[in-house]
PDB file of N, CA and C in Angstrom:
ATOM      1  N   UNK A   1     -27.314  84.412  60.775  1.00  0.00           N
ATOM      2  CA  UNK A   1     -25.989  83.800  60.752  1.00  0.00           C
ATOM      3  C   UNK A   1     -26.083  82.380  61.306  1.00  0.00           C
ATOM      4  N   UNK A   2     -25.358  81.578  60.464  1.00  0.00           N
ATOM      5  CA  UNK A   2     -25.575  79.867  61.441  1.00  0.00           C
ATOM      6  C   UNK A   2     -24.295  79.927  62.233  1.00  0.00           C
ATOM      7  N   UNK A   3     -25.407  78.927  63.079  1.00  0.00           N
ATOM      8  CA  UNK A   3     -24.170  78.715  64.290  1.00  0.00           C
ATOM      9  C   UNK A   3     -23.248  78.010  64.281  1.00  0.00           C
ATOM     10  N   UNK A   4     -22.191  77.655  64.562  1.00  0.00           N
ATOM     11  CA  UNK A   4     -21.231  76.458  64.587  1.00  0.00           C
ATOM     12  C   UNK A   4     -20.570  76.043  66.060  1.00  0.00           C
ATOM     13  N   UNK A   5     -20.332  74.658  66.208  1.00  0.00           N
ATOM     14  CA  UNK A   5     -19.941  73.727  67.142  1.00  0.00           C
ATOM     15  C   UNK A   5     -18.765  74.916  67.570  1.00  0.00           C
ATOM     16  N   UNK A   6     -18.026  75.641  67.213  1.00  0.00           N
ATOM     17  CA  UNK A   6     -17.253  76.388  67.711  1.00  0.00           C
ATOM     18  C   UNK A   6     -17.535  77.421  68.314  1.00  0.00           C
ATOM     19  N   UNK A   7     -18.764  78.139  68.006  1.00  0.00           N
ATOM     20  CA  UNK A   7     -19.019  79.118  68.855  1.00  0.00           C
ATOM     21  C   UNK A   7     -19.502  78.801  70.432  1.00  0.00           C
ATOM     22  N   UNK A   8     -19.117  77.472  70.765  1.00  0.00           N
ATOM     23  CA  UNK A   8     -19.221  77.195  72.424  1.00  0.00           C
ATOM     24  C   UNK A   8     -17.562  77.336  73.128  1.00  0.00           C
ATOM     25  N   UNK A   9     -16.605  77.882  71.928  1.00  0.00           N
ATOM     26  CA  UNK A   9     -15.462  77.983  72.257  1.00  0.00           C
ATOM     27  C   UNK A   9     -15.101  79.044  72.917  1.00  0.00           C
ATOM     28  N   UNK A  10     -14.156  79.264  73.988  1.00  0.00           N
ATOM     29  CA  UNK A  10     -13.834  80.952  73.547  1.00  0.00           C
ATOM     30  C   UNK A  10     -12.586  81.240  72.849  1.00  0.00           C
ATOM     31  N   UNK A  11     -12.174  82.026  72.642  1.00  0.00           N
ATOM     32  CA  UNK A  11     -11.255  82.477  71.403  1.00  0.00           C
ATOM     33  C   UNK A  11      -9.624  81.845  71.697  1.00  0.00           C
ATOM     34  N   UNK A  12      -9.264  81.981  73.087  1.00  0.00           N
ATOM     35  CA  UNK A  12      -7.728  81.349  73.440  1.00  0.00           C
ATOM     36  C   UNK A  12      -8.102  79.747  73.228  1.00  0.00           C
ATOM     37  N   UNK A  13      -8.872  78.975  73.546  1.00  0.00           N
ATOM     38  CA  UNK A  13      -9.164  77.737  73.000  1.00  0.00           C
ATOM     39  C   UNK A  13      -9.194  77.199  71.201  1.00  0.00           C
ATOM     40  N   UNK A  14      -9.952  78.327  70.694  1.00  0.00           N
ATOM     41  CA  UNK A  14      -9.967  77.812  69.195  1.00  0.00           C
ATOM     42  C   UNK A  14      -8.440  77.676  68.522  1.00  0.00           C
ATOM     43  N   UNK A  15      -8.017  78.271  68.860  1.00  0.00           N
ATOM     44  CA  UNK A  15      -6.275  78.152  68.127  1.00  0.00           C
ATOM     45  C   UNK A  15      -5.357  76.760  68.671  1.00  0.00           C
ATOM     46  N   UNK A  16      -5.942  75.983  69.506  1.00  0.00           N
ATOM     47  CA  UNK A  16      -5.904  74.530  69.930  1.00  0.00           C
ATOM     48  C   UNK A  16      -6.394  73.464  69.027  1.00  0.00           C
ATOM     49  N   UNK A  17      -7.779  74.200  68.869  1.00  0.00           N
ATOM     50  CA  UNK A  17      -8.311  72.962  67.717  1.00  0.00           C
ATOM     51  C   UNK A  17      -8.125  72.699  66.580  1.00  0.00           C
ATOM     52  N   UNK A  18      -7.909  71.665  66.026  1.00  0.00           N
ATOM     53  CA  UNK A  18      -7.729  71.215  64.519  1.00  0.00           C
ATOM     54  C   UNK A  18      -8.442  69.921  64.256  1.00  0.00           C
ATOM     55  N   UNK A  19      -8.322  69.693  62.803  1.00  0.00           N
ATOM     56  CA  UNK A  19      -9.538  68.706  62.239  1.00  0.00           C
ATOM     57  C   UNK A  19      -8.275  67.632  62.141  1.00  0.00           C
ATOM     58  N   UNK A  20      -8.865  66.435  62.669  1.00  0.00           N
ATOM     59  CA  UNK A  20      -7.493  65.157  62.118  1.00  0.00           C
ATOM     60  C   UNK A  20      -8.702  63.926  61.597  1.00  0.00           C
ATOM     61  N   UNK A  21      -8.245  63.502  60.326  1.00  0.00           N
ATOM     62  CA  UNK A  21      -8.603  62.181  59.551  1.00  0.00           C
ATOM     63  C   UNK A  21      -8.020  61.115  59.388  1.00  0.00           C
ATOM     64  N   UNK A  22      -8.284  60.090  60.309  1.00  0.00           N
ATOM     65  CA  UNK A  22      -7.788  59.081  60.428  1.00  0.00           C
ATOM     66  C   UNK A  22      -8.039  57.756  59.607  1.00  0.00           C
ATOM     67  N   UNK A  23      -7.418  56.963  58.607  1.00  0.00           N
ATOM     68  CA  UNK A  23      -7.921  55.864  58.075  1.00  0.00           C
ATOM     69  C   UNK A  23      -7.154  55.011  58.375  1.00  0.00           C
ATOM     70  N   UNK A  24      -7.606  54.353  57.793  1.00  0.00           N
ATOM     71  CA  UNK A  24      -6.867  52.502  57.702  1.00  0.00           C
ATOM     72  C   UNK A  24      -6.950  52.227  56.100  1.00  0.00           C
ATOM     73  N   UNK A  25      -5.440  51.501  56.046  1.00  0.00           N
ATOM     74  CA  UNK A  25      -5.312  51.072  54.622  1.00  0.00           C
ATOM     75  C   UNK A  25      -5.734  49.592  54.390  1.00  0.00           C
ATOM     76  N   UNK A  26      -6.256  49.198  53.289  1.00  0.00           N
ATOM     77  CA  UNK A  26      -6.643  48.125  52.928  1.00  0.00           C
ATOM     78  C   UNK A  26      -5.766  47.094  53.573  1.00  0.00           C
ATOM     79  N   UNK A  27      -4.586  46.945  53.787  1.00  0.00           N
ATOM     80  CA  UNK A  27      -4.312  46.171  54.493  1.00  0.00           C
ATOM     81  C   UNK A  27      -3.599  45.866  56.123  1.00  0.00           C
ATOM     82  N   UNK A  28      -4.046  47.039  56.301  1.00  0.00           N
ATOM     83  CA  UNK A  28      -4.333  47.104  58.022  1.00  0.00           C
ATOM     84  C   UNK A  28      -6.127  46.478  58.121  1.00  0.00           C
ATOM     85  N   UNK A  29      -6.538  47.046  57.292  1.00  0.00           N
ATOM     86  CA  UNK A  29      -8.174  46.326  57.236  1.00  0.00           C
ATOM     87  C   UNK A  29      -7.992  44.705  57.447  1.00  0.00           C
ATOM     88  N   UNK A  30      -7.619  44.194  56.147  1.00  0.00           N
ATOM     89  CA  UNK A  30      -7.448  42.619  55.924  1.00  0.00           C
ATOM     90  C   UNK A  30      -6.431  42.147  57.058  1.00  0.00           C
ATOM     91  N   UNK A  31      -5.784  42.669  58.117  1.00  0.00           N
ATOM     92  CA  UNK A  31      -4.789  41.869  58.447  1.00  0.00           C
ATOM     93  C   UNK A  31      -5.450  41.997  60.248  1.00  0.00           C
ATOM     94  N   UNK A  32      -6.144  42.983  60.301  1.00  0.00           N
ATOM     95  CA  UNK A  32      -6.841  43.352  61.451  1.00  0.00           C
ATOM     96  C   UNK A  32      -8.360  43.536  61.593  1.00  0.00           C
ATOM     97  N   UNK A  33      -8.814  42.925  60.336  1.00  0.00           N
ATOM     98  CA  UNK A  33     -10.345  43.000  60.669  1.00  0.00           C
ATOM     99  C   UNK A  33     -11.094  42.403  61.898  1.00  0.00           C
ATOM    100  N   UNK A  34     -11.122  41.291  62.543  1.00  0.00           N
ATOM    101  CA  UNK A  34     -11.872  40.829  63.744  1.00  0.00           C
ATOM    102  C   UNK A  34     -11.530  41.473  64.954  1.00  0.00           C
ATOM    103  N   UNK A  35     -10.210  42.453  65.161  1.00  0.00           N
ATOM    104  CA  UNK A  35     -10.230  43.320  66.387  1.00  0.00           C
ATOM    105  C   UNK A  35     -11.042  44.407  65.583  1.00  0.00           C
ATOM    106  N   UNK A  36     -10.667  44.901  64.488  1.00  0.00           N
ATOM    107  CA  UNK A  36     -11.870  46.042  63.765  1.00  0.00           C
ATOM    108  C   UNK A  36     -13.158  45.756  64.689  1.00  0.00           C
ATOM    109  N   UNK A  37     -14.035  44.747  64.157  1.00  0.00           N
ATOM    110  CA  UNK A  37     -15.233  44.504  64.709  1.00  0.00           C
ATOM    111  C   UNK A  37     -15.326  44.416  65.669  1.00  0.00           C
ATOM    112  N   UNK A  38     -14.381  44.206  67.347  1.00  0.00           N
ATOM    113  CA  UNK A  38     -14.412  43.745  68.427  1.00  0.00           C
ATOM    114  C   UNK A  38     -14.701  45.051  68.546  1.00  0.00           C
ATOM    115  N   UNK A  39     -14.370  46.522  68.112  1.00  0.00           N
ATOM    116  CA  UNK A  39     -14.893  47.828  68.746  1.00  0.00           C
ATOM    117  C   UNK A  39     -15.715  48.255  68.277  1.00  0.00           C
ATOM    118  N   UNK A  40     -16.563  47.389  67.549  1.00  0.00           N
ATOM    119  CA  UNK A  40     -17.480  48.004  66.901  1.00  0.00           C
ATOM    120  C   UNK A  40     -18.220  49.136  67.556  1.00  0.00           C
ATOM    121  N   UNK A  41     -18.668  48.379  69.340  1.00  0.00           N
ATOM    122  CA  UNK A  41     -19.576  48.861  69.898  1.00  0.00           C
ATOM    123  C   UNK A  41     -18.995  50.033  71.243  1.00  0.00           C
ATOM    124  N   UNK A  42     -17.344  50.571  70.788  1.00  0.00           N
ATOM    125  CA  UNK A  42     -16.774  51.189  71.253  1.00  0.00           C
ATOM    126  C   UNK A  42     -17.250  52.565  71.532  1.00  0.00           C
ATOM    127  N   UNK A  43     -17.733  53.037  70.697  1.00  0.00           N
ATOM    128  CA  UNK A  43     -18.582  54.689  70.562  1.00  0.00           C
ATOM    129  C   UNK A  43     -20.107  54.633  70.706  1.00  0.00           C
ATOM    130  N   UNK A  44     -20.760  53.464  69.896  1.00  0.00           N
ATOM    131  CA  UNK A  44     -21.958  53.274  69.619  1.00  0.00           C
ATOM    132  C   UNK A  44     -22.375  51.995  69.773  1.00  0.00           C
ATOM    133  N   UNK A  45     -23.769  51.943  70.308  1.00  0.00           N
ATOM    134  CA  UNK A  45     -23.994  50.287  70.665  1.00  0.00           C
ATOM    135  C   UNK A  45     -24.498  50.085  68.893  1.00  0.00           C
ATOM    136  N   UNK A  46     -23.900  48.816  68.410  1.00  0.00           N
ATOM    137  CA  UNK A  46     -24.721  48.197  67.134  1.00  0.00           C
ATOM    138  C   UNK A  46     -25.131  47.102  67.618  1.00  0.00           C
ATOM    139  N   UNK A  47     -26.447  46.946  67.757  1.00  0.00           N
ATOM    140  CA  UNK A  47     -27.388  45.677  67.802  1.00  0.00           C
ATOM    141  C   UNK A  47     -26.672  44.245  67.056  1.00  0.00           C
ATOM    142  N   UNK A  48     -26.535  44.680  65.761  1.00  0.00           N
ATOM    143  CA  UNK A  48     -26.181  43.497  65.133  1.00  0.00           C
ATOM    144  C   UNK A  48     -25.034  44.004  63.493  1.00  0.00           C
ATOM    145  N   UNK A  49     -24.233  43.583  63.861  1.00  0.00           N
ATOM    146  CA  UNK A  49     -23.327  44.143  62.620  1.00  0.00           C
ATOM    147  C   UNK A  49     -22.816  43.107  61.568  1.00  0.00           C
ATOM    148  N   UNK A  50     -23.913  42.040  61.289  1.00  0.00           N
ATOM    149  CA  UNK A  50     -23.501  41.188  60.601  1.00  0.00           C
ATOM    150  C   UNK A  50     -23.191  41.379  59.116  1.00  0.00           C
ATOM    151  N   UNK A  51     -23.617  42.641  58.411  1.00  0.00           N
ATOM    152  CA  UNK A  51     -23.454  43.215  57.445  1.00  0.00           C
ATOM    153  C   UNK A  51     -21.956  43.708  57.104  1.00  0.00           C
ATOM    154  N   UNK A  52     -21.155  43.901  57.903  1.00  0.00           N
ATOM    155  CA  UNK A  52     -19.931  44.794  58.071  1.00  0.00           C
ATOM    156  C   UNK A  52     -19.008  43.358  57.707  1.00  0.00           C
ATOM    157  N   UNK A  53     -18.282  43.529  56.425  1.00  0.00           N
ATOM    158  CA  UNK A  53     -17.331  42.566  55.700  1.00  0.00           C
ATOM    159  C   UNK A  53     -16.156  43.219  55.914  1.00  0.00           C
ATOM    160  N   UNK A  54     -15.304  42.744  55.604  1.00  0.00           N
ATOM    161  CA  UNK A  54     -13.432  43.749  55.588  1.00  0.00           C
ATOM    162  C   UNK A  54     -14.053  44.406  53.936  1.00  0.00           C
ATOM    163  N   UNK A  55     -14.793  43.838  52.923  1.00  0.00           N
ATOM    164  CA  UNK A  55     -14.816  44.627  51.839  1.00  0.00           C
ATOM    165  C   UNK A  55     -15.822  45.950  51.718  1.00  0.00           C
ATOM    166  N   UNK A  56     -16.777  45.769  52.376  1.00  0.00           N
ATOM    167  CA  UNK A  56     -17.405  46.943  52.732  1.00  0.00           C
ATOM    168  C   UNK A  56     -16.871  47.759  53.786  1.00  0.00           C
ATOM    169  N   UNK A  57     -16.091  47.549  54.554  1.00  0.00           N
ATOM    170  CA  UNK A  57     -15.265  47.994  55.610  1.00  0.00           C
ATOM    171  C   UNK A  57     -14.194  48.987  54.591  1.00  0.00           C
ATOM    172  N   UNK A  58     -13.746  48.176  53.822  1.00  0.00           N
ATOM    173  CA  UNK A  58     -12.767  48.852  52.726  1.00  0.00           C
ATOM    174  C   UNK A  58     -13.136  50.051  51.933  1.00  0.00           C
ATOM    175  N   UNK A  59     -14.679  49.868  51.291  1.00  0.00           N
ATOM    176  CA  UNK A  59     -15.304  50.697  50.411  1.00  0.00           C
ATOM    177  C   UNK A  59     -15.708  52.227  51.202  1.00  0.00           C
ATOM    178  N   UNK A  60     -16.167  51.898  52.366  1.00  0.00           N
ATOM    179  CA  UNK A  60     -16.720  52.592  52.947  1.00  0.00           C
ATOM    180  C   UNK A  60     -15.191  53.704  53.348  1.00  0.00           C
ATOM    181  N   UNK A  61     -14.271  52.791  53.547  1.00  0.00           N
ATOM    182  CA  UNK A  61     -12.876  53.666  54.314  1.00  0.00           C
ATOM    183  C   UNK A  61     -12.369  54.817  52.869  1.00  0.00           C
ATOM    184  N   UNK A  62     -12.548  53.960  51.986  1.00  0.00           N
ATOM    185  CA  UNK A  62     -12.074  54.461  50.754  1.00  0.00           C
ATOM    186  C   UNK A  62     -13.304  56.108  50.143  1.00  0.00           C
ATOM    187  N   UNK A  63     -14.386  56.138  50.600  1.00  0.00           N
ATOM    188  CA  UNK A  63     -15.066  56.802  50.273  1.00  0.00           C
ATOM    189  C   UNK A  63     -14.575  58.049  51.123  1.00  0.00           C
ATOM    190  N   UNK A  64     -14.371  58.107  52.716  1.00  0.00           N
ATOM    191  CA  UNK A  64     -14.195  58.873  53.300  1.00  0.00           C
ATOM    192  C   UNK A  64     -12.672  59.687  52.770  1.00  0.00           C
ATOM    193  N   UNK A  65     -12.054  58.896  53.120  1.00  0.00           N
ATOM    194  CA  UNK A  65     -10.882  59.308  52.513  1.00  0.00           C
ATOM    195  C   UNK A  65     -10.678  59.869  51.025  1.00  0.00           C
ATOM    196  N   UNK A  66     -11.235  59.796  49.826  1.00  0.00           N
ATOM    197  CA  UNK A  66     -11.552  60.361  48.831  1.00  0.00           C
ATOM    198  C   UNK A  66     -12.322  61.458  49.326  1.00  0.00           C
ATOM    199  N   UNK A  67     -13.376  61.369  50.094  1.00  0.00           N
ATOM    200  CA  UNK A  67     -13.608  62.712  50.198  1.00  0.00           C
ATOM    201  C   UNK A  67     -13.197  63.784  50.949  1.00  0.00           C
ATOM    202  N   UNK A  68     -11.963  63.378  51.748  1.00  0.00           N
ATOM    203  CA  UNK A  68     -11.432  64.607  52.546  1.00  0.00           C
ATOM    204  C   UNK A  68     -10.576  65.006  51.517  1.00  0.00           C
ATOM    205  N   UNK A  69     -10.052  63.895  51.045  1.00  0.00           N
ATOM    206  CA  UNK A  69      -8.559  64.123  50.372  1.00  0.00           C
ATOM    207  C   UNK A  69      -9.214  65.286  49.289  1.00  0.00           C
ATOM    208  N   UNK A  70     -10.308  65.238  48.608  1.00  0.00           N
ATOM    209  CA  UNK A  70     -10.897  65.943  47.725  1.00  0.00           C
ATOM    210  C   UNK A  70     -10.793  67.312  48.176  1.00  0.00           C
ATOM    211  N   UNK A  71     -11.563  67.654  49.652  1.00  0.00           N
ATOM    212  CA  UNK A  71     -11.131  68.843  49.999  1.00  0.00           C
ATOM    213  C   UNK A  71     -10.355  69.512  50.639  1.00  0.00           C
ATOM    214  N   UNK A  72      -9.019  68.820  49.865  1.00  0.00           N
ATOM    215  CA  UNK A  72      -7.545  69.230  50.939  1.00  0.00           C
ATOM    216  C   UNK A  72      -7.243  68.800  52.121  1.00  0.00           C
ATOM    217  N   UNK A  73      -7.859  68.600  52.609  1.00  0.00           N
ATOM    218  CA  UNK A  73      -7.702  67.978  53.921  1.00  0.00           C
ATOM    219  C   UNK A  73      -6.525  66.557  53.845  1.00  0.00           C
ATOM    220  N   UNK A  74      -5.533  66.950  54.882  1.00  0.00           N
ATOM    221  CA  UNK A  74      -4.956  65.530  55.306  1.00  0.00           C
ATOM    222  C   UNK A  74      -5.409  64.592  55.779  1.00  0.00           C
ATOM    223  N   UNK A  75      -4.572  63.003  55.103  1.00  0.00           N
ATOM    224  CA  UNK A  75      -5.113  61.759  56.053  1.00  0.00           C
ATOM    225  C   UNK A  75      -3.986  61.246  57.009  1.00  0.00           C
ATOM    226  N   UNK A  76      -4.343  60.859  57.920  1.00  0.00           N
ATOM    227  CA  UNK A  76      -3.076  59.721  58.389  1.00  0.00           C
ATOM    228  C   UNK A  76      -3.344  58.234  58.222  1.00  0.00           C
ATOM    229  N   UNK A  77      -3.167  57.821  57.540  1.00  0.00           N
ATOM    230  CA  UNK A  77      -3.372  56.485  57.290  1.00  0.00           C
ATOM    231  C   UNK A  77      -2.575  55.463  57.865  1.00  0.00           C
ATOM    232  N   UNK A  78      -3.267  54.591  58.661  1.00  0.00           N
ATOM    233  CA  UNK A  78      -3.051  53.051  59.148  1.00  0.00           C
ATOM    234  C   UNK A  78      -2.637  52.445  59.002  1.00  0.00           C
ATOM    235  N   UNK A  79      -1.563  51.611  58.923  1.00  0.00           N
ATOM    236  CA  UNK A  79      -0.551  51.101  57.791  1.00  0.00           C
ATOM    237  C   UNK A  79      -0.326  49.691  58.723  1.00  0.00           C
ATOM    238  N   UNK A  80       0.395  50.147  59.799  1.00  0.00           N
ATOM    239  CA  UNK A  80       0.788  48.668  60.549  1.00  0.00           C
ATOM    240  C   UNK A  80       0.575  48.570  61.739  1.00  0.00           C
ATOM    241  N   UNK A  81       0.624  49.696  62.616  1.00  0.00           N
ATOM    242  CA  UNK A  81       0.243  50.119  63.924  1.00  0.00           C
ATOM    243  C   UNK A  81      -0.595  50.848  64.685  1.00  0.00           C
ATOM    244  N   UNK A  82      -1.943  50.417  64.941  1.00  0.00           N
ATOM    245  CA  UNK A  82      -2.884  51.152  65.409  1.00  0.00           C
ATOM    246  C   UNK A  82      -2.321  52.194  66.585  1.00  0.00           C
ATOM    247  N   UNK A  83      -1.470  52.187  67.491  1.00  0.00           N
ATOM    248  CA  UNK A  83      -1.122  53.037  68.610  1.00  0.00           C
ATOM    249  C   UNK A  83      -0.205  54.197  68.097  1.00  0.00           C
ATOM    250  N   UNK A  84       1.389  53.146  67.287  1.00  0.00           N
ATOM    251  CA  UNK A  84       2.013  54.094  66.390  1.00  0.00           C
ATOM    252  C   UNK A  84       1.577  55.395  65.741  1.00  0.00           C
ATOM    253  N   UNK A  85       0.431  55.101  64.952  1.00  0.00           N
ATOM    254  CA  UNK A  85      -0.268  55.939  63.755  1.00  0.00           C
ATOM    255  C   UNK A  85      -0.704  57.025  64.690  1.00  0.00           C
ATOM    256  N   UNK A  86      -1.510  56.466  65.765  1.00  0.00           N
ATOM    257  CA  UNK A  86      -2.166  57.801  66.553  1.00  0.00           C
ATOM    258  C   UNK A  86      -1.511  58.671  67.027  1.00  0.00           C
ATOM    259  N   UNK A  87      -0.048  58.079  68.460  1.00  0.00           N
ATOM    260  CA  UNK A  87       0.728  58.706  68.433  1.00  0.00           C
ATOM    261  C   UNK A  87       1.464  59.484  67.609  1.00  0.00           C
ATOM    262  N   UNK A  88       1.715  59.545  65.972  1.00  0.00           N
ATOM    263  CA  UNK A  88       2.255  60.366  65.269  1.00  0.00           C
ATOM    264  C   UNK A  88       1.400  61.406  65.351  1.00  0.00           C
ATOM    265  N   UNK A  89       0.165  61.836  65.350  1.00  0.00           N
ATOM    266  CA  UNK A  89      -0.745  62.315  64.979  1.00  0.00           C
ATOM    267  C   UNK A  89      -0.705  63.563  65.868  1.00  0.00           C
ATOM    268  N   UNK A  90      -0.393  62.980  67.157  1.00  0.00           N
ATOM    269  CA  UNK A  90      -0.380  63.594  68.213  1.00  0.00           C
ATOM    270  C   UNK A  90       1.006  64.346  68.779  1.00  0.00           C
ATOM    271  N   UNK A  91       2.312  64.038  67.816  1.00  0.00           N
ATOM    272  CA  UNK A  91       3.768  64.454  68.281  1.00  0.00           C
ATOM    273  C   UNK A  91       4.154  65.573  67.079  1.00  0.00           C
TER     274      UNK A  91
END
């Protein structure tokens, strides 16, 4: 049997957890790209991210999101307010 990230749960905990997908729309991208990049190194150190455009930024957002959306899964998408959006997410 494989294991899963959940079986470190115990059972009154799992009914807490849920999956949330967060994007940004093309033009939360274009209108907020240089704070985009200011976190780049928020989760993960990147050495050098000179590769990362708002249009590959875009492609890449667009892929994810096609592929949740593919398997049912909801998005919340980014629209005008980075704090707004989260807070909905969360109320």
């Amino acid at each position: 049997m494989k294991s899963s990230i959940f079986d470190n749960f115990e059972e009154q905990y799992l009914r807490w957890i849920r999956f949330i997908c967060i994007a940004m729309s093309d033009e939360y991208i274009d209108s907020h790209f240089e704070e985009i990049k200011s976190h780049a190194s928020d989760i993960e150190t990147r050495l050098d991210d000179f590769y990362c455009t708002a249009e590959q930024l875009k492609q890449d957002n667009h892929q994810v999101i096609d592929g949740y959306r593919s398997n049912g899964e909801q998005i919340t998408l980014i629209t005008e307010n980075y704090d707004d959006s989260i807070r909905e997410v969360f109320d």
